[in-house]
N, C-alpha and C. Protein backbone atom coordinates (compact mmCIF):
# COMPACT_ATOMS: atom_id res chain seq x y z
N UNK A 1 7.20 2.57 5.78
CA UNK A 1 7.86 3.77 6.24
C UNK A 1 8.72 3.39 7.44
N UNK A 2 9.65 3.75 7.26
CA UNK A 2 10.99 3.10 8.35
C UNK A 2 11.51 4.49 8.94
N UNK A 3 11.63 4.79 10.08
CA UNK A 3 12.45 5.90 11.21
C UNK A 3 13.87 5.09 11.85
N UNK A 4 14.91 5.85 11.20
CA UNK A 4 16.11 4.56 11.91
C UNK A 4 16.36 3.40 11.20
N UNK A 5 17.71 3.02 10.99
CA UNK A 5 17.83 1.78 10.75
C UNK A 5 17.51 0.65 11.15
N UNK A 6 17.78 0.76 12.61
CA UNK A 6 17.29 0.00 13.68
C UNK A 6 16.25 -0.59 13.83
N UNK A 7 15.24 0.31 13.40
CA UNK A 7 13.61 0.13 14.27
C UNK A 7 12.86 -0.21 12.72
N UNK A 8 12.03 -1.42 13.04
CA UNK A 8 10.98 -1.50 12.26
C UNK A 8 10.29 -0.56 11.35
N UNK A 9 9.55 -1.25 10.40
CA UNK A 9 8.62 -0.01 9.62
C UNK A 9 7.37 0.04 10.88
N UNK A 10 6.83 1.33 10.10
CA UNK A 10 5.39 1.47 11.18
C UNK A 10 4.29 1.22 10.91
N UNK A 11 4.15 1.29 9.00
CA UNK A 11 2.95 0.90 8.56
C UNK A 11 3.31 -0.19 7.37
N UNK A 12 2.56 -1.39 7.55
CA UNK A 12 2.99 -2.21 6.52
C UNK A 12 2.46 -2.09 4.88
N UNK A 13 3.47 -2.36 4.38
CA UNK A 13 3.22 -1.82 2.73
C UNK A 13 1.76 -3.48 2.27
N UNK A 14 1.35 -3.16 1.46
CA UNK A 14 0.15 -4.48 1.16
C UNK A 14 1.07 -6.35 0.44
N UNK A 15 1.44 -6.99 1.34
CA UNK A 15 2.15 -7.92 1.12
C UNK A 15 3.01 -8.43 1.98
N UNK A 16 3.23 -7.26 2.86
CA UNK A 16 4.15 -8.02 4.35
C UNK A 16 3.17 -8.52 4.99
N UNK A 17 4.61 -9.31 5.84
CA UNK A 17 3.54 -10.14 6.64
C UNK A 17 3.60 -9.24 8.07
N UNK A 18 2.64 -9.52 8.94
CA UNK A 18 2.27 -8.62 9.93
C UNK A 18 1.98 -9.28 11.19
N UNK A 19 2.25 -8.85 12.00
CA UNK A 19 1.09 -9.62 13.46
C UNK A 19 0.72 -8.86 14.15
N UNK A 20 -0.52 -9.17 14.26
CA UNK A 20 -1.87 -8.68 15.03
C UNK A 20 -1.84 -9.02 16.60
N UNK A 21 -1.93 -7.95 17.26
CA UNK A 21 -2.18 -8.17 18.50
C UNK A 21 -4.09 -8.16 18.83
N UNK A 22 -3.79 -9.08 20.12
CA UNK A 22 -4.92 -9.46 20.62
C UNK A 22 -5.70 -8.36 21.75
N UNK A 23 -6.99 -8.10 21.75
CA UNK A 23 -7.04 -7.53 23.32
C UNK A 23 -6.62 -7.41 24.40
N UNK A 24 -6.13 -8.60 24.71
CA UNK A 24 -4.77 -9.38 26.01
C UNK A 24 -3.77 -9.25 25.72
N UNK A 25 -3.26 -8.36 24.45
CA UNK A 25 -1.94 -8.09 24.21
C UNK A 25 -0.65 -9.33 23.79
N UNK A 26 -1.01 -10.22 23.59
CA UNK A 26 -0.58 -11.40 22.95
C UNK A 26 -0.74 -10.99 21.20
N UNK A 27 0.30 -11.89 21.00
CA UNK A 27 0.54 -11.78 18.88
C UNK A 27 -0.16 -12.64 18.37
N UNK A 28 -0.87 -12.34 17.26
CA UNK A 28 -1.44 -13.28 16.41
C UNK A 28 -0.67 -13.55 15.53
N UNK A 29 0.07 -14.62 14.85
CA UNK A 29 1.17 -14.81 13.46
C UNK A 29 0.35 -15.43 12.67
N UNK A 30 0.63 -14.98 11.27
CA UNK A 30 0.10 -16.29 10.05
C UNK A 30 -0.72 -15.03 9.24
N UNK A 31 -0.63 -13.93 9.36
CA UNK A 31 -1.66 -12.93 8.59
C UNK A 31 -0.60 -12.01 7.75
N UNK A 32 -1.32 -11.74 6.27
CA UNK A 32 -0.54 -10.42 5.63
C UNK A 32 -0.87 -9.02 5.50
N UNK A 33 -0.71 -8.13 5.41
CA UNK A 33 -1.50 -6.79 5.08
C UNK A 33 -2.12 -6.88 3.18
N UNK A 34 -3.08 -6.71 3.46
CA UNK A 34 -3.91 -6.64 2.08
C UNK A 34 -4.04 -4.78 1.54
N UNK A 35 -4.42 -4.07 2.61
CA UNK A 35 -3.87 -2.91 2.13
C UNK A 35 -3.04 -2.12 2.74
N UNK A 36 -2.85 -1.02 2.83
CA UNK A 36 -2.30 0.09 3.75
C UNK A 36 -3.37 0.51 4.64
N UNK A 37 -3.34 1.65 5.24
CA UNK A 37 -3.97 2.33 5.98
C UNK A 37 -5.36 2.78 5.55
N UNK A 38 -6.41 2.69 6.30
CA UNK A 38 -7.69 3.24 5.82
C UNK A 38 -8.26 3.41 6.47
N UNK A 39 -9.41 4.64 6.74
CA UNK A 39 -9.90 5.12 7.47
C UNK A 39 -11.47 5.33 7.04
N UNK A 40 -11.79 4.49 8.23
CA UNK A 40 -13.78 4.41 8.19
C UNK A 40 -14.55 5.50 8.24
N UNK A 41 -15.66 5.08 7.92
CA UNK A 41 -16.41 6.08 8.08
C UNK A 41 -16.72 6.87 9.97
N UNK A 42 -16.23 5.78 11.04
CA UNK A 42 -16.46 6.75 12.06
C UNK A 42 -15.34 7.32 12.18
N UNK A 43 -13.69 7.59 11.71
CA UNK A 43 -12.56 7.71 11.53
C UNK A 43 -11.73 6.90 12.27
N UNK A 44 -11.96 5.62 12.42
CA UNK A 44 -10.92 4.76 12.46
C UNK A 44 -9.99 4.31 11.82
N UNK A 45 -8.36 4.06 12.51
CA UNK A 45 -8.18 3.72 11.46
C UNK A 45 -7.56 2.21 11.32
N UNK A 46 -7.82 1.74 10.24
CA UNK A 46 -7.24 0.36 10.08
C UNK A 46 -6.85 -0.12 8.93
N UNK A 47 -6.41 -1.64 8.93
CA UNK A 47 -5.25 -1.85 7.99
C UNK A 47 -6.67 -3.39 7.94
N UNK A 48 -6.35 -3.85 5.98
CA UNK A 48 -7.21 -4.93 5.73
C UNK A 48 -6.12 -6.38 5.77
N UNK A 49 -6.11 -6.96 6.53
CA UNK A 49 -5.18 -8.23 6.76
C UNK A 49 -6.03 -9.40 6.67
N UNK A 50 -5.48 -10.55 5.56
CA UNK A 50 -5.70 -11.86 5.10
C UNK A 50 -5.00 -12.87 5.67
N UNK A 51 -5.36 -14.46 5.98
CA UNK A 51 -4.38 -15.13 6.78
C UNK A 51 -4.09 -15.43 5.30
N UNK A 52 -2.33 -15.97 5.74
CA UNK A 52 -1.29 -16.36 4.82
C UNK A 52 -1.87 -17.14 4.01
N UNK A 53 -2.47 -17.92 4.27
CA UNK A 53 -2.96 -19.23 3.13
C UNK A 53 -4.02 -18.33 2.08
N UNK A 54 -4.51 -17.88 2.67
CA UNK A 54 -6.08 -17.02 1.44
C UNK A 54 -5.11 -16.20 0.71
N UNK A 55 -4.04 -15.67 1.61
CA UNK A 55 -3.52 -14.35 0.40
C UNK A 55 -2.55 -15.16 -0.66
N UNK A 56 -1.99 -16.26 -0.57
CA UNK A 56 -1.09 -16.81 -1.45
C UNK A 56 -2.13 -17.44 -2.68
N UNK A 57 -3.08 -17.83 -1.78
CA UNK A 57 -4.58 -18.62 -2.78
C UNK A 57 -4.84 -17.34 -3.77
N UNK A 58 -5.31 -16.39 -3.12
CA UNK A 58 -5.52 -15.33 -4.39
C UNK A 58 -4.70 -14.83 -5.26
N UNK A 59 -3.56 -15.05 -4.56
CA UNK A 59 -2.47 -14.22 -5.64
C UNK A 59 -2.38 -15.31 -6.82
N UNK A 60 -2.28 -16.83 -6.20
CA UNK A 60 -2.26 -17.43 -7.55
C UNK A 60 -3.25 -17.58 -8.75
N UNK A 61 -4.54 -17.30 -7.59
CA UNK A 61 -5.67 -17.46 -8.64
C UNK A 61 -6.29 -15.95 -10.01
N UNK A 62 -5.30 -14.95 -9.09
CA UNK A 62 -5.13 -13.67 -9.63
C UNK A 62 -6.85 -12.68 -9.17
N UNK A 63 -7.27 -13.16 -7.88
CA UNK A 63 -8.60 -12.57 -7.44
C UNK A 63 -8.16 -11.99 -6.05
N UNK A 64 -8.88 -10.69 -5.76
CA UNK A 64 -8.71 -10.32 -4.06
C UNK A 64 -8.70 -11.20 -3.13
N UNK A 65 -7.92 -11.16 -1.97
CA UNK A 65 -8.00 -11.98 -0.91
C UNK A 65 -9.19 -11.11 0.02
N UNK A 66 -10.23 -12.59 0.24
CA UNK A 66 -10.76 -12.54 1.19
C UNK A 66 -10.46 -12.00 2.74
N UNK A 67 -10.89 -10.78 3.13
CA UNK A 67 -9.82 -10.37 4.08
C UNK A 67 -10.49 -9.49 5.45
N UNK A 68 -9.90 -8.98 6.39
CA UNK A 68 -10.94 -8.58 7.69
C UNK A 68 -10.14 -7.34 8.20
N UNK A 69 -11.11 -6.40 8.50
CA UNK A 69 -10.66 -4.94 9.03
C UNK A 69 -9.71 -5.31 10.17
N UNK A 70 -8.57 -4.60 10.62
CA UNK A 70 -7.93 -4.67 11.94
C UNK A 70 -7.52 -3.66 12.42
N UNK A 71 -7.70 -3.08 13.44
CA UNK A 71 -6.91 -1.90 13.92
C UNK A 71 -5.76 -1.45 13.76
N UNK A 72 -5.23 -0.07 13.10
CA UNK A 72 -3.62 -0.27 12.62
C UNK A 72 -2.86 -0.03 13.77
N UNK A 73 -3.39 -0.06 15.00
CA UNK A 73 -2.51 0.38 16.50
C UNK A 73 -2.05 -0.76 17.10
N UNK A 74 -2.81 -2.18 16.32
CA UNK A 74 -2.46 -3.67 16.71
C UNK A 74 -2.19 -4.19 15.75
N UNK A 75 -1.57 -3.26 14.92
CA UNK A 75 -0.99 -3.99 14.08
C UNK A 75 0.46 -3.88 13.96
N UNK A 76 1.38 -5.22 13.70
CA UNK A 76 3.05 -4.56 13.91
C UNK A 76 3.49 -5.14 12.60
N UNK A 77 4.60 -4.58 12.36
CA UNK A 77 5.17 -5.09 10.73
C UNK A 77 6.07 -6.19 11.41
N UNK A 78 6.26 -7.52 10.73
CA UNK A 78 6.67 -8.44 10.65
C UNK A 78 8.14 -8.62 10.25
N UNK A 79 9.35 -7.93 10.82
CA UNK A 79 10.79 -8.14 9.71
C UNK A 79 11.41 -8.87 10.11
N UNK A 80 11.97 -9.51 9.32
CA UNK A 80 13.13 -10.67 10.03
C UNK A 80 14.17 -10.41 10.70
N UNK A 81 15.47 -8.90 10.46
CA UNK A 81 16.07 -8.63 10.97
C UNK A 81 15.93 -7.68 11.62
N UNK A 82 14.64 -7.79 12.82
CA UNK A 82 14.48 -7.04 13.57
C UNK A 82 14.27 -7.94 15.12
């Protein structure tokens, strides 16, 4: 979902690549979004992100990527011409 030409998407579709911010506010690179948005059982909400290597491994092997809850408020969409 994109606001503006300009400005980034806000939530990543399942296949971009993404970076994760840290507690210290530093980027994590090398991870994809596995799904969209989802919301836990205490209503959090978060996005399921795989590092690059597991998600290319599964796609070839045609099985889910092994993958880890992340907060979707640290999470940023990844675009090149941005």
């Amino acid at each position: 979902m994109t606001f503006g030409k300009s400005r980034p998407p806000l939530v990543p579709d399942p296949g971009q690549q993404v970076l994760l911010m840290s507690e210290d506010g530093s980027h994590i690179e090398g991870f994809r979004a596995v799904s969209g948005p989802l919301t836990t059982e205490t209503g959090e909400i978060i996005i399921r992100v795989a590092i690059e290597e597991e998600y290319r491994n599964s796609r070839r092997e045609g099985r889910r990527a092994v993958s880890m809850a992340w907060p979707a408020e640290m999470v940023e969409v990844s675009v090149p011409w941005y």
